[in-house]
N, C-alpha and C. Protein backbone atom coordinates (compact mmCIF):
# COMPACT_ATOMS: atom_id res chain seq x y z
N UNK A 1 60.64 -45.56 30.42
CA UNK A 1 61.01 -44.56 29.43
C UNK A 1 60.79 -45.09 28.02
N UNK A 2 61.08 -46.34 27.94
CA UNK A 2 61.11 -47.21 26.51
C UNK A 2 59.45 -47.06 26.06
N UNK A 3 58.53 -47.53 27.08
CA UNK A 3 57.47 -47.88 26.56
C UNK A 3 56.84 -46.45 26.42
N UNK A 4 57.17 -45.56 27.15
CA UNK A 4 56.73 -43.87 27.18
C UNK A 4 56.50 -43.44 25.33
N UNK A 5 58.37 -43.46 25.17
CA UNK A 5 58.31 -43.59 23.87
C UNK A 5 58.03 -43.89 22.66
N UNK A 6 58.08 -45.23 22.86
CA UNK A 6 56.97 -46.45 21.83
C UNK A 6 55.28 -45.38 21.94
N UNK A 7 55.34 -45.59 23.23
CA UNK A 7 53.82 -44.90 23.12
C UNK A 7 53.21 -43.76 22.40
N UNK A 8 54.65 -42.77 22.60
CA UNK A 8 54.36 -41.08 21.73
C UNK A 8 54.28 -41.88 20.62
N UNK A 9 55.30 -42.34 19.90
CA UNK A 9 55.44 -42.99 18.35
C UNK A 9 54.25 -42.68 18.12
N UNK A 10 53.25 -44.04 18.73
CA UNK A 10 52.23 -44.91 18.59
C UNK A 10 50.80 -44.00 18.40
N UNK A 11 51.27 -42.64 19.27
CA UNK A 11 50.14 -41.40 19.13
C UNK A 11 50.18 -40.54 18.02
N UNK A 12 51.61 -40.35 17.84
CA UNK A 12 51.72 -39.50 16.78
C UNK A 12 51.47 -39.75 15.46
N UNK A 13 51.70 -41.51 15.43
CA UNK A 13 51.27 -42.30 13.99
C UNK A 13 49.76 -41.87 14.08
N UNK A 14 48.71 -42.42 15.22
CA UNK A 14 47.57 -42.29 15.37
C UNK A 14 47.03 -41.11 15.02
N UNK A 15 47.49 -40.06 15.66
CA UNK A 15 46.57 -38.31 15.47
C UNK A 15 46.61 -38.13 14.14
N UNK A 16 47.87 -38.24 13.28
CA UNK A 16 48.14 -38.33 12.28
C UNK A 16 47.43 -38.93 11.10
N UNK A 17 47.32 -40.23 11.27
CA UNK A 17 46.53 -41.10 10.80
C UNK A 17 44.92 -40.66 10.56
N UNK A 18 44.36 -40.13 11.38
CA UNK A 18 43.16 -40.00 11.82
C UNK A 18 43.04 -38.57 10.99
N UNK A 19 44.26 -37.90 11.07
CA UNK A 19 43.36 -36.63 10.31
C UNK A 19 43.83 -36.74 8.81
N UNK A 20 44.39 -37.41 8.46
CA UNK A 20 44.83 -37.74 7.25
C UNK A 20 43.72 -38.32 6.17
N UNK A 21 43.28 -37.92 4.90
CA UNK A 21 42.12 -38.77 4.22
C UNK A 21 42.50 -39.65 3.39
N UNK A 22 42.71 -40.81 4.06
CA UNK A 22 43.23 -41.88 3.32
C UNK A 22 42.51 -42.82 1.81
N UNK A 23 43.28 -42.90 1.11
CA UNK A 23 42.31 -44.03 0.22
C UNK A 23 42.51 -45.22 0.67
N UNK A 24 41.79 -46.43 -0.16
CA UNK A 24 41.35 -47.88 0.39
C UNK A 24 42.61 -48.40 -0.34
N UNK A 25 43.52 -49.22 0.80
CA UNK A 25 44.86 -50.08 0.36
C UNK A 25 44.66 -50.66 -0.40
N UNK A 26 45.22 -51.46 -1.55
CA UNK A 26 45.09 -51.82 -2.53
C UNK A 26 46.34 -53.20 -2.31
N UNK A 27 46.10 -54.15 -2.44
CA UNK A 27 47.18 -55.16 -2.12
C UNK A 27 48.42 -55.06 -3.23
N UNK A 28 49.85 -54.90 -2.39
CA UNK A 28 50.76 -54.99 -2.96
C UNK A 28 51.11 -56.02 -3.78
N UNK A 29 51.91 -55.89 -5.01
CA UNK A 29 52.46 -56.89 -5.68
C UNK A 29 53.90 -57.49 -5.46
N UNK A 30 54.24 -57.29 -4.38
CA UNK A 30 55.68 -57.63 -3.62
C UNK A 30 55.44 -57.58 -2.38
N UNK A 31 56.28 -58.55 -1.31
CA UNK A 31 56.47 -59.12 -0.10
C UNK A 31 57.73 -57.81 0.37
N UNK A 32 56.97 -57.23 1.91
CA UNK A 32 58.30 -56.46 2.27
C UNK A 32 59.75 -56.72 1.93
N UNK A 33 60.37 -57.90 2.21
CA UNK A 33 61.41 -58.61 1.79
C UNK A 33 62.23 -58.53 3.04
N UNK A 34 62.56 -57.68 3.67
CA UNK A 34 63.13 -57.94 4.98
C UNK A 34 61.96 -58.02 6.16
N UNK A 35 61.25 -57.94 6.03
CA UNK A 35 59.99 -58.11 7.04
C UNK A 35 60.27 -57.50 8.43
N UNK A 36 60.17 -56.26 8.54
CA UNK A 36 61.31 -55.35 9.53
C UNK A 36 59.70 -55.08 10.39
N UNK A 37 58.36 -55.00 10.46
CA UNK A 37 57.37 -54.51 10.52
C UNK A 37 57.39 -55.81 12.06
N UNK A 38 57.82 -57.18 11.54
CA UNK A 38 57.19 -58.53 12.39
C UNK A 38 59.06 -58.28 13.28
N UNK A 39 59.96 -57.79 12.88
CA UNK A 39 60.69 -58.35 13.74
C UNK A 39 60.96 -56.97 14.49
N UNK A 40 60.87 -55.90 14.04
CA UNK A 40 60.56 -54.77 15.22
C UNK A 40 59.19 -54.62 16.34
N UNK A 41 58.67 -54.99 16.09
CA UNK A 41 57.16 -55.45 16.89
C UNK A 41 57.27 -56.48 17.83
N UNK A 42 57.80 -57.85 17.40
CA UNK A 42 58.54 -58.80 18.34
C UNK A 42 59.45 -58.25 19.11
N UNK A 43 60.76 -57.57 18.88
CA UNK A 43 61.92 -57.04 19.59
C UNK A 43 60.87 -56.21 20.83
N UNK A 44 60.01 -55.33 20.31
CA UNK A 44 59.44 -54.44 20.95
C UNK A 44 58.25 -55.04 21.89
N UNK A 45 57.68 -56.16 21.57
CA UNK A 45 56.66 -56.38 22.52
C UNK A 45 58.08 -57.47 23.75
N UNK A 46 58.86 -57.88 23.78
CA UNK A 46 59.89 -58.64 24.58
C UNK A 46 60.49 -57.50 25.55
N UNK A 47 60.91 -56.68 24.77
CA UNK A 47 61.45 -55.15 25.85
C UNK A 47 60.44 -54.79 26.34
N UNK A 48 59.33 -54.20 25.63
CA UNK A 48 58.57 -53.40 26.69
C UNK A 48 57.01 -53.79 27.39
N UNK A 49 56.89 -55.36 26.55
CA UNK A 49 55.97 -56.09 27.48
C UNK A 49 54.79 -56.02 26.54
N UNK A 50 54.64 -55.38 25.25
CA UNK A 50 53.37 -55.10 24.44
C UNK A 50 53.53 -54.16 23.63
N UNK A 51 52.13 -54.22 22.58
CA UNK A 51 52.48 -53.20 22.04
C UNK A 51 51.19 -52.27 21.84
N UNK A 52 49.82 -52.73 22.41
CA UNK A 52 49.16 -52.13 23.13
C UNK A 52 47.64 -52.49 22.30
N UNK A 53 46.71 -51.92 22.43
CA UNK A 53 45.33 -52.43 21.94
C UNK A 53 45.26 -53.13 19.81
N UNK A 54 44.53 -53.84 19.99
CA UNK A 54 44.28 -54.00 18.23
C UNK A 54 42.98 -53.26 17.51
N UNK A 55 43.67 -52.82 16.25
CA UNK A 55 42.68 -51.94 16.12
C UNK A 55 41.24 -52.50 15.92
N UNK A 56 41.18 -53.33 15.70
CA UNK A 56 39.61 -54.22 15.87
C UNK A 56 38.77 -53.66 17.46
N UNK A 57 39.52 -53.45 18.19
CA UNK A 57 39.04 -52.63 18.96
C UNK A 57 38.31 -52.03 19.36
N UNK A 58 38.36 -51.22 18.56
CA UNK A 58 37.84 -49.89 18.53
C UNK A 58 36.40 -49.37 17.67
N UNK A 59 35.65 -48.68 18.20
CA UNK A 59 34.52 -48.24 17.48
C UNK A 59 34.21 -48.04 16.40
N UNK A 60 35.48 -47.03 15.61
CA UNK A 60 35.45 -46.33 14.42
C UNK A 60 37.02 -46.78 13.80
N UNK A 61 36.65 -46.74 12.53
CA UNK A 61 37.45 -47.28 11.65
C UNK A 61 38.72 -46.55 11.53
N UNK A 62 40.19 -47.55 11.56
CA UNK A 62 41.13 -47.28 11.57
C UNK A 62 41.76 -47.29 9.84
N UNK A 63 42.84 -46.26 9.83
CA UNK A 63 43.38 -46.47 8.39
C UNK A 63 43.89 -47.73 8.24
N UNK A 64 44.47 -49.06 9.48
CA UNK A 64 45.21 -49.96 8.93
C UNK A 64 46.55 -50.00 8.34
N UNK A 65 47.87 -50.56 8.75
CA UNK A 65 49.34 -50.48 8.73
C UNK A 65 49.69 -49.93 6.98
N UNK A 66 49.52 -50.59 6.03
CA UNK A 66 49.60 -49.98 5.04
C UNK A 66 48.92 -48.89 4.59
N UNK A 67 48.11 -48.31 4.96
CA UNK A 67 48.17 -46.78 4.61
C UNK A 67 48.86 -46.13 5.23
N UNK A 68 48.84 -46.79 6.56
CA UNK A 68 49.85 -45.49 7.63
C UNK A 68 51.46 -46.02 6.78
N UNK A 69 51.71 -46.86 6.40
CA UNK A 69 53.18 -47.04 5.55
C UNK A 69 52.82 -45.82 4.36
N UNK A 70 51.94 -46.03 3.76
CA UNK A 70 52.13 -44.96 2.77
C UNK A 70 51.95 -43.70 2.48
N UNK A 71 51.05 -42.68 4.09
CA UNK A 71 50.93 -41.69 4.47
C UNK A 71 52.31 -41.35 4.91
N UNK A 72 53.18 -41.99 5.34
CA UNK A 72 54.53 -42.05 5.97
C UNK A 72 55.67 -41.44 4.57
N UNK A 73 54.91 -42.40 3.45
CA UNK A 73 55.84 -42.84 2.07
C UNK A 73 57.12 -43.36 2.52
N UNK A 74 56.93 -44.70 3.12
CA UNK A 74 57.90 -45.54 2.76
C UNK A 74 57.45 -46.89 2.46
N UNK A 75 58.08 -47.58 2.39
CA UNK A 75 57.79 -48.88 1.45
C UNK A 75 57.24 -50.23 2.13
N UNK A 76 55.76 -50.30 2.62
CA UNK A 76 55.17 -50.98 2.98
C UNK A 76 55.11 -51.15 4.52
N UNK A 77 55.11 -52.65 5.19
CA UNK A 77 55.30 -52.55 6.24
C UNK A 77 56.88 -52.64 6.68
N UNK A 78 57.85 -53.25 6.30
CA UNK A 78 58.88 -53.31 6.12
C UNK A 78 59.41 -51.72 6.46
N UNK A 79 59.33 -50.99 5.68
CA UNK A 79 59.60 -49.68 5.96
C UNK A 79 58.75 -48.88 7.06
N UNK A 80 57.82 -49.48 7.46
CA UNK A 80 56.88 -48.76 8.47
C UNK A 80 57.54 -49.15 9.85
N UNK A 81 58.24 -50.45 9.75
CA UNK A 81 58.74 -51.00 10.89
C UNK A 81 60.27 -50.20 11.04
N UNK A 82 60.66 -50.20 10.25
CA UNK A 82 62.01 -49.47 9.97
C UNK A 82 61.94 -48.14 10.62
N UNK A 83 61.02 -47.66 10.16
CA UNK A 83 60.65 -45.69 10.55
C UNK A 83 60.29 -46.13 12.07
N UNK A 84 59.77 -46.79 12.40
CA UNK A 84 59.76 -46.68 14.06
C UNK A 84 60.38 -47.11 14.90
N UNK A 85 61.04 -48.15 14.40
CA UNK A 85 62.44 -48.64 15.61
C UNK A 85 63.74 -47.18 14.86
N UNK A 86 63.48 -46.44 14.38
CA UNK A 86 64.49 -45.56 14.30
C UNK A 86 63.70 -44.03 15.29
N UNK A 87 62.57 -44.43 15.46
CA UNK A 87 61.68 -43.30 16.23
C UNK A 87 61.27 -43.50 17.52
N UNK A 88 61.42 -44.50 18.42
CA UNK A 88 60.71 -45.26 19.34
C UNK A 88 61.72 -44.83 20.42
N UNK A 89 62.86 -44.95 19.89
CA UNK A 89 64.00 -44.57 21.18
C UNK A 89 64.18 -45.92 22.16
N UNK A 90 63.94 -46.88 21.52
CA UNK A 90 64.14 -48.11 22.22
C UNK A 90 65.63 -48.60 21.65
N UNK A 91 66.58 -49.05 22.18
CA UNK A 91 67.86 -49.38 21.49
C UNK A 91 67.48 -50.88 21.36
N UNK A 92 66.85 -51.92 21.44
CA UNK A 92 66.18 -53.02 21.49
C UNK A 92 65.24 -53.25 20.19
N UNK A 93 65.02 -51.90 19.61
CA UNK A 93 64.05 -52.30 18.33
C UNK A 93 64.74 -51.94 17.58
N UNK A 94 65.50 -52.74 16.08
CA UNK A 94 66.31 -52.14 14.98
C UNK A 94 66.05 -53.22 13.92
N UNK A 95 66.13 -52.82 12.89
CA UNK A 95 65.74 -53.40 11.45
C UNK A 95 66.41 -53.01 10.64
């Protein structure tokens, strides 16, 4: 059920992502500060065993975690990690 979930997340960021016209990230001038992006991802690959392909992957070009943080509008990866251990339905992923 956990990883079901993680998974919708993981699609809905994706479909999303994909139809969205992103501009080119621009490197931040500040560090997430709670780094919620590396310790919800850890929590989450320990519960549900992974967290599934890298986008290097793949054929065609992905937007990459900080745009999908800022198509989202929240505050980097930190907040990207945040928005999905509150979306994932895993009680194991929290930040």
């Amino acid at each position: 059920m956990r990883t079901r979930s993680l998974a919708a997340a993981a699609a809905v960021i994706g479909v999303t992502a994909s139809l969205a016209l992103a501009t080119p990230a621009v490197a931040a001038d500040h560090a997430d500060g709670d780094n919620c992006w590396g310790v919800v991802s850890a929590q989450a690959a320990r519960s549900d065993g992974g967290l599934g392909t890298h986008s290097s992957s793949f054929d065609e070009p992905r937007l990459g975690l900080g745009n999908v943080a800022r198509l989202f509008g929240v505050d980097g990866l930190g907040g990207l990690g945040s928005l999905l251990a509150s979306l994932d339905g895993n009680d194991a992923t929290t930040c």
